[in-house]
Protein backbone atom coordinates (compact mmCIF):
# COMPACT_ATOMS: atom_id res chain seq x y z
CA UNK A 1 25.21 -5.77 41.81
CA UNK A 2 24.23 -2.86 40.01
CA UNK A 3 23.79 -4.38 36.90
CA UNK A 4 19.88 -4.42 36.04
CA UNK A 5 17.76 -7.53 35.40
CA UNK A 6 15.59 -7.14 31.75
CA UNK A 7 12.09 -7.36 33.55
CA UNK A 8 10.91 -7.90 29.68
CA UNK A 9 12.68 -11.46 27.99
CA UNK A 10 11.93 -11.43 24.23
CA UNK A 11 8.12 -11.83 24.19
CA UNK A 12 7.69 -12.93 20.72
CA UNK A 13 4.89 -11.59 18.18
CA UNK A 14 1.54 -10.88 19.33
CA UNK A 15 -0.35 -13.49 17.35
CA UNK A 16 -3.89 -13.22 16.14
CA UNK A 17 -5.67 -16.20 15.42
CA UNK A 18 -7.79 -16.63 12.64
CA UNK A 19 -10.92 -19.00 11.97
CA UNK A 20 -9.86 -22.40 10.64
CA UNK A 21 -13.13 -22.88 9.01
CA UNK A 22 -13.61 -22.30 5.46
CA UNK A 23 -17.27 -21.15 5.87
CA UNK A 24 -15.90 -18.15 7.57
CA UNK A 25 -15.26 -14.70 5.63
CA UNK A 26 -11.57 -14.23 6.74
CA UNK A 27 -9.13 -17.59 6.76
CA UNK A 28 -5.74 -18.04 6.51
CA UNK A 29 -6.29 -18.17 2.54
CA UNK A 30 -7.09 -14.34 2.74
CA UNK A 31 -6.46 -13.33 6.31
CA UNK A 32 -2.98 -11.15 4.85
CA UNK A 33 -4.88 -9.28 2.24
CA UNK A 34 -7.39 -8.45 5.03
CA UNK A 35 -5.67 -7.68 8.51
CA UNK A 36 -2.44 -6.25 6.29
CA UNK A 37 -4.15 -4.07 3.25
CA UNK A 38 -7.37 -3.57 5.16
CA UNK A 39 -8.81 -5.50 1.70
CA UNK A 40 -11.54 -8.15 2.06
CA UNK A 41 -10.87 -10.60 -1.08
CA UNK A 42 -13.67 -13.57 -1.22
CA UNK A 43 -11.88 -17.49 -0.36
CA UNK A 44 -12.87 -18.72 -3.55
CA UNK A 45 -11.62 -15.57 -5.38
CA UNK A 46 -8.15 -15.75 -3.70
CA UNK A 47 -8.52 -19.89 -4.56
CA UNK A 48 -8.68 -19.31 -8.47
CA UNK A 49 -5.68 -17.01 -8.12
CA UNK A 50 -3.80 -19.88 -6.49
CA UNK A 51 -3.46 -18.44 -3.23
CA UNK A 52 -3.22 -21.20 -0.74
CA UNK A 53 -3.34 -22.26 3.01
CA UNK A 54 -0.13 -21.68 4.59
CA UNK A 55 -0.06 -22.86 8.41
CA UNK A 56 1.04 -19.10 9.57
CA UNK A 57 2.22 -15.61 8.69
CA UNK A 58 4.03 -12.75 10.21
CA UNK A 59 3.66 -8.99 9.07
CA UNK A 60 4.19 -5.73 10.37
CA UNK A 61 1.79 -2.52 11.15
CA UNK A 62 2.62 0.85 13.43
CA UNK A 63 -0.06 1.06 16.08
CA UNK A 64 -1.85 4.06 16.65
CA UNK A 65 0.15 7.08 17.92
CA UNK A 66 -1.72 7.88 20.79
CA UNK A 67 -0.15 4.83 21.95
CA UNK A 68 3.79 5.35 21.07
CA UNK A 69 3.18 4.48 16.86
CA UNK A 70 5.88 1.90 17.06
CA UNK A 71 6.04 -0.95 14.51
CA UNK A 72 4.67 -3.94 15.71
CA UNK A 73 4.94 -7.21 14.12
CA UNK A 74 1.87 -9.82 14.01
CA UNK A 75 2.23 -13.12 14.02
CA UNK A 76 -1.10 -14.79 12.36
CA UNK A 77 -2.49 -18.23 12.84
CA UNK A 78 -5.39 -20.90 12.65
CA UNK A 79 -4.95 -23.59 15.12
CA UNK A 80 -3.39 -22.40 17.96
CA UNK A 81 -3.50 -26.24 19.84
CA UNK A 82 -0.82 -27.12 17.71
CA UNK A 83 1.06 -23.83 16.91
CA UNK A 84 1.50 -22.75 20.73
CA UNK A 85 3.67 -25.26 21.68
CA UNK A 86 5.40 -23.51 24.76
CA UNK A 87 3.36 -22.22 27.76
CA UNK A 88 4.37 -18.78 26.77
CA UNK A 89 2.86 -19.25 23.44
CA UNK A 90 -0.48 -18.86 24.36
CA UNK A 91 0.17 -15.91 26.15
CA UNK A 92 0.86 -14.24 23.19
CA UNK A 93 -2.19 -14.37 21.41
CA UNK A 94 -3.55 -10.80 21.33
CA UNK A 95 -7.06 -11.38 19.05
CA UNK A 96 -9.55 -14.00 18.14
CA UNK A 97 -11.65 -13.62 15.45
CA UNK A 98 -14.11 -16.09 16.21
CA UNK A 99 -16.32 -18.03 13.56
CA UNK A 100 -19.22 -17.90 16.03
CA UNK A 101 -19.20 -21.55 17.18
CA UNK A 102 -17.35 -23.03 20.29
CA UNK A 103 -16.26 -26.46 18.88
CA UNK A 104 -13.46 -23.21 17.19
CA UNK A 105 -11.88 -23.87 20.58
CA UNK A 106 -11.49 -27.78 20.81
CA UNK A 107 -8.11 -28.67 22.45
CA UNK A 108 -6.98 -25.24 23.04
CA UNK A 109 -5.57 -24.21 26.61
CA UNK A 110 -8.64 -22.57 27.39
CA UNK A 111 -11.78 -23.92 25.71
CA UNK A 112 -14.37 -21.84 27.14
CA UNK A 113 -15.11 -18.80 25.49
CA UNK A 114 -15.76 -16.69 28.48
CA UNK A 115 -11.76 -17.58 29.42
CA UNK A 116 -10.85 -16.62 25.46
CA UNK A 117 -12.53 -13.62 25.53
CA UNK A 118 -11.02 -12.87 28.87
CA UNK A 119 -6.99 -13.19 27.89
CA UNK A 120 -7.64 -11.89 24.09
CA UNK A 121 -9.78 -9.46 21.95
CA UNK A 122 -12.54 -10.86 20.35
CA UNK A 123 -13.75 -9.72 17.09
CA UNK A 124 -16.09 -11.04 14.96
CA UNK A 125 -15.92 -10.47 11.14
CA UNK A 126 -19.44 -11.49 9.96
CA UNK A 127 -20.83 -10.63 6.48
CA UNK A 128 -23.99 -7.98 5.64
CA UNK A 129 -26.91 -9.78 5.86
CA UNK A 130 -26.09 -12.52 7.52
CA UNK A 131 -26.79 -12.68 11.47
CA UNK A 132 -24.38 -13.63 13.61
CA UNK A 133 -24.59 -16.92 15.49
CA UNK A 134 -26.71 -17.26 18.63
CA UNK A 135 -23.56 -18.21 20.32
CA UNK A 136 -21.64 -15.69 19.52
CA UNK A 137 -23.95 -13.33 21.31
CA UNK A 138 -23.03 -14.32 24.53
CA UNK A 139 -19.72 -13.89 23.87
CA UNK A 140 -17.28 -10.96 24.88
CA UNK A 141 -16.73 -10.01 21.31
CA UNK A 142 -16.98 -6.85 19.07
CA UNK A 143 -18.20 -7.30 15.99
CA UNK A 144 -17.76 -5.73 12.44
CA UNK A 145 -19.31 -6.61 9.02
CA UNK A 146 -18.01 -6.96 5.28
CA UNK A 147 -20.82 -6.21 2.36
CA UNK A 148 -20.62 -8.36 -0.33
CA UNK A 149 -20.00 -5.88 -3.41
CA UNK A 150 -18.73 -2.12 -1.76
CA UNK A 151 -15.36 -3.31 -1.08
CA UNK A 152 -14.84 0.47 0.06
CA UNK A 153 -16.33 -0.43 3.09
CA UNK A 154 -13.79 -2.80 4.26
CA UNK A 155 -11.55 -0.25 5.35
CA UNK A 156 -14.65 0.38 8.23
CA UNK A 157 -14.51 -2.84 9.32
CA UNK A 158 -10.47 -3.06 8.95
CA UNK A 159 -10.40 0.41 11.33
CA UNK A 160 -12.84 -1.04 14.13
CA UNK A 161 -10.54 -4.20 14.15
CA UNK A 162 -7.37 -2.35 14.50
CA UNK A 163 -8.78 0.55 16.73
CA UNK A 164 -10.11 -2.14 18.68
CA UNK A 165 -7.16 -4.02 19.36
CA UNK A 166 -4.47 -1.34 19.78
CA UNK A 167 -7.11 -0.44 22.91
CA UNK A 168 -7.41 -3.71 24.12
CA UNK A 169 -3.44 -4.28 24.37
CA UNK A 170 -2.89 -0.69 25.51
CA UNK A 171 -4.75 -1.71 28.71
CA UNK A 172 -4.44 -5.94 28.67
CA UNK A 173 -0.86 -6.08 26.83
CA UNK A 174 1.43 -3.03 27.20
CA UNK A 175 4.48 -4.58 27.26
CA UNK A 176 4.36 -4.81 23.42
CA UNK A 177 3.90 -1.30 22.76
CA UNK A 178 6.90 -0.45 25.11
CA UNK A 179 9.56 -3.16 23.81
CA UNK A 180 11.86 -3.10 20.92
CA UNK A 181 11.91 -6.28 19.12
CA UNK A 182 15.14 -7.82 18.69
């Protein structure tokens, strides 16, 4: 009696998941230097520096101030049927950055891509030139490109993802922009 019940039990990160497909532009080999540093570095590039695969990564960014600039921190994976073991898990995931194909999905909670796109942001990361699959189309997905050789422009691509998804969980996932992390 009068004491008050925490409506909000630790969430856990937001997690994005990343393609686990090495044909893709952003991996888990190069997804920090990317979603963290706003820095596209090539796979094979961040292979000869002896970067490797590690199976996930956390890191921290404010979100926008229009929406309370806290510090949020991002939990960042590839294969989310084996990383989200509890119900709640898969819950958390915030954005998908599709490859463009829906085999992606096989053996996730929701394998249909409308569902996805439904419970998460989805944001392509394609490279100049190259068109995006037919799949992807008909997908609920924004979409944002990386050239080959102006590396200045990644910080476009960078700002649509981030812009994006500070929107998307302003309306879809609130309750991380208004509690503090333990």
């Amino acid at each position: 009696r009068g004491r008050k019940q925490d409506k909000n039990p630790k969430l856990g990160n937001p997690i994005i998941v990343v393609p686990n497909a090495m044909t893709s532009p952003i991996t888990m080999i190069n997804a920090k230097e990317f979603l963290d540093h706003g820095k596209y570095v090539p796979r094979d590039i961040c292979l000869k520096s002896g970067k490797r695969k590690v199976p996930s990564f956390t890191f921290a960014r404010k979100i926008s101030p229009k929406h309370g600039g806290r510090e949020i921190t991002y939990e960042v994976i590839d294969n989310p049927s084996t990383h989200c073991k509890a119900s709640n898990d898969w819950n958390r995931i915030v954005a998908v950055i599709p490859q463009g194909a829906a085999w992606q999905f096989k053996k996730w909670k929701y394998e249909n891509p409308v569902d996805i796109f439904t419970r998460s942001l989805g944001y392509y990361i394609g490279m100049d030139g190259a068109p995006p699959p037919k799949e992807l189309m008909t997908w609920n997905v924004k979409r944002g490109t990386l050239h080959r050789d102006k590396r200045g422009m990644d910080s476009v691509t960078y700002a649509g993802f981030w812009n994006s998804l500070d929107e998307w969980m302003a309306v879809h996932k609130r309750e991380y922009f208004l509690v503090k992390e333990n």
